[in-house]
Protein backbone atom coordinates (compact mmCIF):
# COMPACT_ATOMS: atom_id res chain seq x y z
CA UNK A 1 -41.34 -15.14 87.95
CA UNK A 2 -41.44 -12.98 91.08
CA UNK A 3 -41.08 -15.86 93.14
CA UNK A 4 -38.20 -17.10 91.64
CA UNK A 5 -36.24 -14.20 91.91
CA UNK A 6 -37.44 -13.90 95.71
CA UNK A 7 -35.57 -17.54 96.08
CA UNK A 8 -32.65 -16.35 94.64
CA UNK A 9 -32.37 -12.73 96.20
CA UNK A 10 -33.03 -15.08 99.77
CA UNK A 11 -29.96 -17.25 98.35
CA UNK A 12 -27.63 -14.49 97.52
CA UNK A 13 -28.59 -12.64 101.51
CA UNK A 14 -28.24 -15.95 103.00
CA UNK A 15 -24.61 -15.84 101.18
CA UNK A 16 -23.63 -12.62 102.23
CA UNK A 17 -24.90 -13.17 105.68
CA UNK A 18 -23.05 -16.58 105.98
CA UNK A 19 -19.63 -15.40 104.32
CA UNK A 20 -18.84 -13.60 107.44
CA UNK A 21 -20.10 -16.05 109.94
CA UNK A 22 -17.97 -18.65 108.39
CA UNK A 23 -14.64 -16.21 109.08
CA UNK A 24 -15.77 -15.79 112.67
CA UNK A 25 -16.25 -19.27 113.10
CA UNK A 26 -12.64 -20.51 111.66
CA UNK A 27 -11.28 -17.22 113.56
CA UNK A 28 -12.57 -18.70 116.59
CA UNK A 29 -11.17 -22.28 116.07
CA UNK A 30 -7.84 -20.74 115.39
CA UNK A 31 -7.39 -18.93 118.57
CA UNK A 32 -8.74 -21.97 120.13
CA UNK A 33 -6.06 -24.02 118.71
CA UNK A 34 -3.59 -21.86 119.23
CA UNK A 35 -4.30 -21.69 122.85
CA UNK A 36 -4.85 -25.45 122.94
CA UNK A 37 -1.37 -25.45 121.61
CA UNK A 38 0.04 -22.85 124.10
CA UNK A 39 -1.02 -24.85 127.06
CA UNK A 40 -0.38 -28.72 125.84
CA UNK A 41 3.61 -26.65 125.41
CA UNK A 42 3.28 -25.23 129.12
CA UNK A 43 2.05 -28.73 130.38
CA UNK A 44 5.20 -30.81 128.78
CA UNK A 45 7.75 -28.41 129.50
CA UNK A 46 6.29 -27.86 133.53
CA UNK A 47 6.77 -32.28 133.53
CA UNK A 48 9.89 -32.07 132.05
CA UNK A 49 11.41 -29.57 134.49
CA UNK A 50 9.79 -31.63 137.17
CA UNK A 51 11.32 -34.27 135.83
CA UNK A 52 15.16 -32.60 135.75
């Protein structure tokens, strides 16, 4: 009995621990696509002008 609820106390830390680990990590891939997205824009509109 004590070792079961051991497991599940580990399950439910491992869950708290991961909950905000998993924000930082999609946090991080937004900004990363935004910026991706910020300098793909810069690139086409700096060939365009060339272009013009």
């Amino acid at each position: 009995m004590g070792r079961i609820l051991l497991i599940v106390a580990a399950v439910v830390a491992a869950l708290l621990l991961l909950g905000p680990l998993v924000g930082f990590a999609l946090s991080l891939l937004k900004w990363a696509l935004v910026i991706g997205a910020v300098v793909l824009g810069v690139a086409f509109l700096s060939k365009w002008l060339k272009r013009t």
